[in-house]
N, C-alpha and C. Protein backbone atom coordinates (compact mmCIF):
# COMPACT_ATOMS: atom_id res chain seq x y z
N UNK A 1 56.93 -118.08 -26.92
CA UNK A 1 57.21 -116.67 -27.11
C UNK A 1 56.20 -115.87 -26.29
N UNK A 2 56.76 -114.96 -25.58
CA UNK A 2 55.86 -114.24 -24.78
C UNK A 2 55.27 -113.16 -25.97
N UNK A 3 54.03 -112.72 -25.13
CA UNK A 3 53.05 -111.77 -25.80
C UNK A 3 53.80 -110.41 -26.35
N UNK A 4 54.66 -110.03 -25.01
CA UNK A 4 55.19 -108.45 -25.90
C UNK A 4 56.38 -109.28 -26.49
N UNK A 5 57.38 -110.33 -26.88
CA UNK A 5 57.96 -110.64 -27.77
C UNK A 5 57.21 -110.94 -28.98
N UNK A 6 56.19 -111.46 -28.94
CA UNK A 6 55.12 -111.48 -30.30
C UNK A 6 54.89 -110.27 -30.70
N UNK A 7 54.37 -109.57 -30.25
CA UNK A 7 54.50 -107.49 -30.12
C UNK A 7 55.04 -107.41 -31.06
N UNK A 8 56.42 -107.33 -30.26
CA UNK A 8 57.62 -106.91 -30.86
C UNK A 8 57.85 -107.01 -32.87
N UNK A 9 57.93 -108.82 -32.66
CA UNK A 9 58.54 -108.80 -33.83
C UNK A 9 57.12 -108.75 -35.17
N UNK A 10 55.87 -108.14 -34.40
CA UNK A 10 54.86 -108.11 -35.37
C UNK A 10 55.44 -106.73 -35.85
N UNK A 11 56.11 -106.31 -35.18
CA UNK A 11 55.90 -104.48 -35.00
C UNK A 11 57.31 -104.60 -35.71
N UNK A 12 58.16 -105.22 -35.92
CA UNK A 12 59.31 -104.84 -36.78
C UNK A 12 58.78 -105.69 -38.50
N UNK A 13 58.54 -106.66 -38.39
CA UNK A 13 57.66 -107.40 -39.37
C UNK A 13 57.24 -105.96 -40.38
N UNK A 14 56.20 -105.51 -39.68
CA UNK A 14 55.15 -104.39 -40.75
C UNK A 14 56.05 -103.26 -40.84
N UNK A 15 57.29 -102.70 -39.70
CA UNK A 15 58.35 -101.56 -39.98
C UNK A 15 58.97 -102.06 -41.84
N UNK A 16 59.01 -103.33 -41.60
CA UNK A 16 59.90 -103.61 -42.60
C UNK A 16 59.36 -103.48 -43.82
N UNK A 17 57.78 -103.99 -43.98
CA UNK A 17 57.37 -103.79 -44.94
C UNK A 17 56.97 -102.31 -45.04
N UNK A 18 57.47 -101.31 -44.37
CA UNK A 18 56.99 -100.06 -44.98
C UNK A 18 55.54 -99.58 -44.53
N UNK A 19 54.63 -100.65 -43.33
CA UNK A 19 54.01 -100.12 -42.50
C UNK A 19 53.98 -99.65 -41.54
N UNK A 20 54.54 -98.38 -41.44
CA UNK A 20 54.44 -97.87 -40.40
C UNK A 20 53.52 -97.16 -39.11
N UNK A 21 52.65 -96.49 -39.93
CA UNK A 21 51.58 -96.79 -38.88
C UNK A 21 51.28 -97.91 -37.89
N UNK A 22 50.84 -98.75 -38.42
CA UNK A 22 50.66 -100.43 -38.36
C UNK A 22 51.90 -100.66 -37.20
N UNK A 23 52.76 -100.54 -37.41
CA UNK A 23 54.40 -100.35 -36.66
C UNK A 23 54.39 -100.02 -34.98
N UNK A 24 53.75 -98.84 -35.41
CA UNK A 24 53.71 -97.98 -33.81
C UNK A 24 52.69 -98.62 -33.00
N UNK A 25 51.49 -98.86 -33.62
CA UNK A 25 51.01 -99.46 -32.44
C UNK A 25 50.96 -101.06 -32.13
N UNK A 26 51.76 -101.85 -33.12
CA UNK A 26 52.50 -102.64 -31.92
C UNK A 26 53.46 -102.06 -31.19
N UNK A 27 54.50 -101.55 -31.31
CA UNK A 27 55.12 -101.31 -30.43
C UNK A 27 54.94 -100.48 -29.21
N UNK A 28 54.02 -99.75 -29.66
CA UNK A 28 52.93 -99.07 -28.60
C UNK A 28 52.30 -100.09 -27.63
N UNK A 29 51.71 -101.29 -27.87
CA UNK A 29 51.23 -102.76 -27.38
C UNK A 29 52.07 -102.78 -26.18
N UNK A 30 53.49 -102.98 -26.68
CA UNK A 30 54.63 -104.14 -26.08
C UNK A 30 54.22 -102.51 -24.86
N UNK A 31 54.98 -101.90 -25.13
CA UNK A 31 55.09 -100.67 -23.81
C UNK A 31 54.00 -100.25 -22.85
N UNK A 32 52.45 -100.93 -23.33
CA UNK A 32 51.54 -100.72 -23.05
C UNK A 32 51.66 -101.67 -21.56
N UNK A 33 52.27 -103.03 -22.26
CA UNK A 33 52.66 -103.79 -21.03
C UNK A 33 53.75 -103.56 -20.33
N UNK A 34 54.76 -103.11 -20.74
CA UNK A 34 56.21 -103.35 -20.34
C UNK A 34 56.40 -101.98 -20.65
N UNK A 35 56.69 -101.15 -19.84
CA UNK A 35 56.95 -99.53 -20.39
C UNK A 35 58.60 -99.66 -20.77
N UNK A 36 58.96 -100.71 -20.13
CA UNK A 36 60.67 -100.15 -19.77
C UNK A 36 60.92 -100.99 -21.12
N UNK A 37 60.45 -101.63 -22.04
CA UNK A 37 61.07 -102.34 -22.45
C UNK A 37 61.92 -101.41 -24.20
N UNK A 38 63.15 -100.92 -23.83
CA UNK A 38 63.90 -100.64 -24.45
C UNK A 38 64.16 -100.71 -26.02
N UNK A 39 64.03 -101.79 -26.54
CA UNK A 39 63.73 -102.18 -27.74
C UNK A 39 62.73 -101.38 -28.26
N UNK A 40 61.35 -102.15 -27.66
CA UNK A 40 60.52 -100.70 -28.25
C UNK A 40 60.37 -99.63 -28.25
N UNK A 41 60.68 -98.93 -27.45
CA UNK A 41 61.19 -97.32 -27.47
C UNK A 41 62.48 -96.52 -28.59
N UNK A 42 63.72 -97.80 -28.72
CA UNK A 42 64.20 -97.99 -30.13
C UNK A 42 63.66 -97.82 -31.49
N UNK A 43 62.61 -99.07 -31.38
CA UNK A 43 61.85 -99.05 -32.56
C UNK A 43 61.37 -98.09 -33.31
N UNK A 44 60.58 -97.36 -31.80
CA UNK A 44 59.60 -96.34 -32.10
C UNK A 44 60.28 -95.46 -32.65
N UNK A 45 61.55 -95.21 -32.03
CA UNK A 45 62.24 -93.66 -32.25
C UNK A 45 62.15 -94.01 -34.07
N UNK A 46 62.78 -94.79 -34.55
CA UNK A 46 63.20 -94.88 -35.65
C UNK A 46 61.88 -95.26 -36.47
N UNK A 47 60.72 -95.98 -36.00
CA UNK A 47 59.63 -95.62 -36.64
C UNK A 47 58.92 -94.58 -37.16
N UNK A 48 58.76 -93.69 -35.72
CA UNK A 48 58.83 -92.26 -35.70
C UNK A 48 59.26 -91.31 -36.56
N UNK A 49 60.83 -91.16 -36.71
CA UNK A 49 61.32 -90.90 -37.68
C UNK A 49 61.42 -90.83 -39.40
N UNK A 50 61.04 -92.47 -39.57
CA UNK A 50 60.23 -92.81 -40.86
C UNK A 50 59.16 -91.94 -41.40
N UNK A 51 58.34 -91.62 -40.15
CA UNK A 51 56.98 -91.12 -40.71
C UNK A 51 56.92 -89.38 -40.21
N UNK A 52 58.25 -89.25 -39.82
CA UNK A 52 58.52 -87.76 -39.74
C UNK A 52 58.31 -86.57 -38.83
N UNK A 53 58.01 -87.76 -38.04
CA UNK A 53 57.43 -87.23 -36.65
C UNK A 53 58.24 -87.33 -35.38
N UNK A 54 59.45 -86.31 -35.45
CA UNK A 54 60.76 -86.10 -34.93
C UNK A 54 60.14 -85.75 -33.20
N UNK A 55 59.10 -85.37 -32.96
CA UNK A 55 58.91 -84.94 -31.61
C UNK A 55 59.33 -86.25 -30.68
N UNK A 56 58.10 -87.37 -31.31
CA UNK A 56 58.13 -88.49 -31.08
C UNK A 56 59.30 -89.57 -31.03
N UNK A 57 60.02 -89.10 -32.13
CA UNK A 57 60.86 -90.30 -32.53
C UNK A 57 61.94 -90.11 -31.62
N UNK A 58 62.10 -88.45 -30.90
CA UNK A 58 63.34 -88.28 -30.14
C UNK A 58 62.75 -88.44 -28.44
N UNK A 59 61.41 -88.40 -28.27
CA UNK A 59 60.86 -88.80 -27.18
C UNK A 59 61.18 -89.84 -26.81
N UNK A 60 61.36 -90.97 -27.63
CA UNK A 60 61.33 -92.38 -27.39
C UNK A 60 62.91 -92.82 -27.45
N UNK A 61 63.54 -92.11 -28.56
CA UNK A 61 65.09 -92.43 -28.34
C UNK A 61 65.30 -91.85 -27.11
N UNK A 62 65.15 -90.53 -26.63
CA UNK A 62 65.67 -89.97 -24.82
C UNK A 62 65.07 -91.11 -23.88
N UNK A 63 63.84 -91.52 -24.20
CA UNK A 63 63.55 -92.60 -23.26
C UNK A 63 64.69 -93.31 -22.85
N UNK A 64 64.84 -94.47 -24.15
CA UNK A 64 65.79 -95.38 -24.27
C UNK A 64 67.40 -94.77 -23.41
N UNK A 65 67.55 -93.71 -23.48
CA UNK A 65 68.76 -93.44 -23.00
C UNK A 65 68.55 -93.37 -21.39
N UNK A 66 67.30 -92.64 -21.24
CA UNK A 66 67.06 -92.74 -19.73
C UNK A 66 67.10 -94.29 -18.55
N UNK A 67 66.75 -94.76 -19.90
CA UNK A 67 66.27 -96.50 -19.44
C UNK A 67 67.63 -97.18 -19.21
N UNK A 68 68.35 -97.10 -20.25
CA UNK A 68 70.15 -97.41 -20.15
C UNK A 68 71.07 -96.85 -20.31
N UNK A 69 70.97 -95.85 -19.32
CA UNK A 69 71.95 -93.99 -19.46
C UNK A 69 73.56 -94.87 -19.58
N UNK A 70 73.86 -96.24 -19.10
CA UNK A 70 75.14 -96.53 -19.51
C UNK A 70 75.45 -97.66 -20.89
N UNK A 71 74.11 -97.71 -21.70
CA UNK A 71 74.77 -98.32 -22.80
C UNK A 71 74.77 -97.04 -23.93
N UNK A 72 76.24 -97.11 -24.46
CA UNK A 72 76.63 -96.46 -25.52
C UNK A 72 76.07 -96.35 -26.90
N UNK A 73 75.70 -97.60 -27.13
CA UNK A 73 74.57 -97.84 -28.40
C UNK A 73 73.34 -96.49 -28.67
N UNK A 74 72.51 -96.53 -27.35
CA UNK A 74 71.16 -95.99 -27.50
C UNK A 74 72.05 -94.17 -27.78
N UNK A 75 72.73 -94.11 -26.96
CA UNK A 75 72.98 -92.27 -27.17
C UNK A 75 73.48 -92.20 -28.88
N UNK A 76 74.41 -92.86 -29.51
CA UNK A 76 74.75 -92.90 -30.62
C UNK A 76 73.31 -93.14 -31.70
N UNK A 77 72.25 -93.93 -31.30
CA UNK A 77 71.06 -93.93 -31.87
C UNK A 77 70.09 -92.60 -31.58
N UNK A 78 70.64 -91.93 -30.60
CA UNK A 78 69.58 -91.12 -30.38
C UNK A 78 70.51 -89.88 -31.19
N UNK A 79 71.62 -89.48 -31.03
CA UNK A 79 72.41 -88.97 -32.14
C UNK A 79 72.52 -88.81 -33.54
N UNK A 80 71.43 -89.82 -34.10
CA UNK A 80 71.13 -90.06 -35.36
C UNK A 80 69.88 -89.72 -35.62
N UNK A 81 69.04 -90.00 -34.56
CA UNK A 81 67.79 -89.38 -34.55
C UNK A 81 67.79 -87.70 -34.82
N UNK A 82 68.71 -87.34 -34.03
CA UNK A 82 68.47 -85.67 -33.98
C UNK A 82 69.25 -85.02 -35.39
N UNK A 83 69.99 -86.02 -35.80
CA UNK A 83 70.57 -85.86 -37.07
C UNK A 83 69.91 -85.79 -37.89
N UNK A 84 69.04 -87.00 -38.48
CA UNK A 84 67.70 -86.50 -39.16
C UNK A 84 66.86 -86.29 -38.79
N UNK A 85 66.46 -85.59 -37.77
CA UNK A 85 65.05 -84.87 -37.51
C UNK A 85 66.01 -82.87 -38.28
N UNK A 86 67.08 -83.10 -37.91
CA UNK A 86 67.51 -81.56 -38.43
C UNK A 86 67.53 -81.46 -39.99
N UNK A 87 68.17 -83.22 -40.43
CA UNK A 87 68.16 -83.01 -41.92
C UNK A 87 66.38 -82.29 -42.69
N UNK A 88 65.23 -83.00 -42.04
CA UNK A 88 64.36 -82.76 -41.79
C UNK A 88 63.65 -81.24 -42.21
N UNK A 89 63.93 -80.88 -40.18
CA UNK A 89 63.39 -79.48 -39.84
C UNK A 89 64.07 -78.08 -40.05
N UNK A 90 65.42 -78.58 -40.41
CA UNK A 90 66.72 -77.46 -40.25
C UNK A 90 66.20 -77.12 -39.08
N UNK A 91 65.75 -77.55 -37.47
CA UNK A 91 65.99 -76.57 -36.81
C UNK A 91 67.48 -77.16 -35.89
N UNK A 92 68.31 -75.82 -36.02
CA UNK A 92 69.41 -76.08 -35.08
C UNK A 92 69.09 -76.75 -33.85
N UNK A 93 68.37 -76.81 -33.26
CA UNK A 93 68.28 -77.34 -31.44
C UNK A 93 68.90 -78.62 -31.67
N UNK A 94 68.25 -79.54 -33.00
CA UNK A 94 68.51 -81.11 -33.24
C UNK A 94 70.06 -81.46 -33.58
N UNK A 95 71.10 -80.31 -34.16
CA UNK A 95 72.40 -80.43 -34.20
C UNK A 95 73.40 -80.60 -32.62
N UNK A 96 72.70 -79.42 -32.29
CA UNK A 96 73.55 -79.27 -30.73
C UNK A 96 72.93 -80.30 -29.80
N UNK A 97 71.77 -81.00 -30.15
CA UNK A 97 71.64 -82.09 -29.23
C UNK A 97 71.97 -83.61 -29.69
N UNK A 98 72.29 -83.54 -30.58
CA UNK A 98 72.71 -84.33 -31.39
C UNK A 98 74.65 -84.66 -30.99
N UNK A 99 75.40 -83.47 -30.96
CA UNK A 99 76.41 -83.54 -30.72
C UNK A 99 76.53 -84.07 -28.88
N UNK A 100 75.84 -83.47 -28.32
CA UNK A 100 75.93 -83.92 -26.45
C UNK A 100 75.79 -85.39 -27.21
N UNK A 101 74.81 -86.05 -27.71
CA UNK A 101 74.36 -87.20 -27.51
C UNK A 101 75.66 -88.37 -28.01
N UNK A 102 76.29 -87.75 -28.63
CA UNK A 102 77.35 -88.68 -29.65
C UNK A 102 78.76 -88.08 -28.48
N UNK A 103 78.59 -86.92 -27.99
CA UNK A 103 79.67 -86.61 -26.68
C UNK A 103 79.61 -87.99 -25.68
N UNK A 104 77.93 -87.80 -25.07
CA UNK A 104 78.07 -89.00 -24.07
C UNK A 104 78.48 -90.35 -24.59
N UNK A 105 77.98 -90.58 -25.94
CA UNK A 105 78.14 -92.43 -26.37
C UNK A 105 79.92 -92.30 -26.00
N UNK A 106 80.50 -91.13 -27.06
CA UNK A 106 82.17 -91.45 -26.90
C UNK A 106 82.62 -91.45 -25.40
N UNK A 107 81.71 -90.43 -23.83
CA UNK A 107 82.48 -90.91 -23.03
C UNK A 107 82.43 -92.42 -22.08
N UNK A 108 81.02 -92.62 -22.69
CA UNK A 108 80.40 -94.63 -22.18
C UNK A 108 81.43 -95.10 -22.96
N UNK A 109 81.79 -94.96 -23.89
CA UNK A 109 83.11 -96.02 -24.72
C UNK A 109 84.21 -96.20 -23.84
N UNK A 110 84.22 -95.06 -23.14
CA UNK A 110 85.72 -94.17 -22.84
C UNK A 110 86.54 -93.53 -23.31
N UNK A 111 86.22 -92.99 -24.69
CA UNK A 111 86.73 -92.12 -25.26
C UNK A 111 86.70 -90.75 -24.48
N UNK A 112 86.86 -89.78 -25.27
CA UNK A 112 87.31 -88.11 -25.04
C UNK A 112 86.89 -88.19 -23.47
């Protein structure tokens, strides 16, 4: 097992148990080596999120989309992100970006 795969699943390991702190900076680790590596920028978003820290958590989901602007998955994840960062903040910006983001996943499907 490579080092940022050890990373990795230390950093979902402690997500799971509800450490989150602990969380981010493995996954902070893995990117430290591997910036591009997708997964963790995933992680983070939704780590992020956990601990309520929507700046971050949607920093890292836009990453992820930047990283694979054609998989459909990450925009629908990042769609959820902005979903609860609004349930959150109520601030509108996270609805209307929220909707582009779930626009693009449906047109990577080929939908609308």
């Amino acid at each position: 097992m490579s080092e940022t795969s050890a990373l990795y699943s230390e950093g979902e390991k402690l997500r799971d148990e509800g450490k989150y702190a602990e969380a981010v900076e493995k996954f902070k680790a893995v990117l430290a080596v591997k910036p591009e590596h997708v997964l963790s920028h995933m992680a983070l978003a939704v780590t992020y999120g956990n601990l309520n820290d929507f700046e971050n958590a949607c920093y890292h989901a836009e990453t992820a989309c930047q990283l694979e602007p054609n998989e459909p998955f990450n925009f629908t994840a990042l769609s959820v992100t902005y979903q609860k960062a609004f349930e959150v903040t109520r601030d509108p910006k996270y609805i209307e970006k929220a909707e582009q983001a779930k626009h693009h996943s449906d047109v990577s499907r080929g939908g609308m």
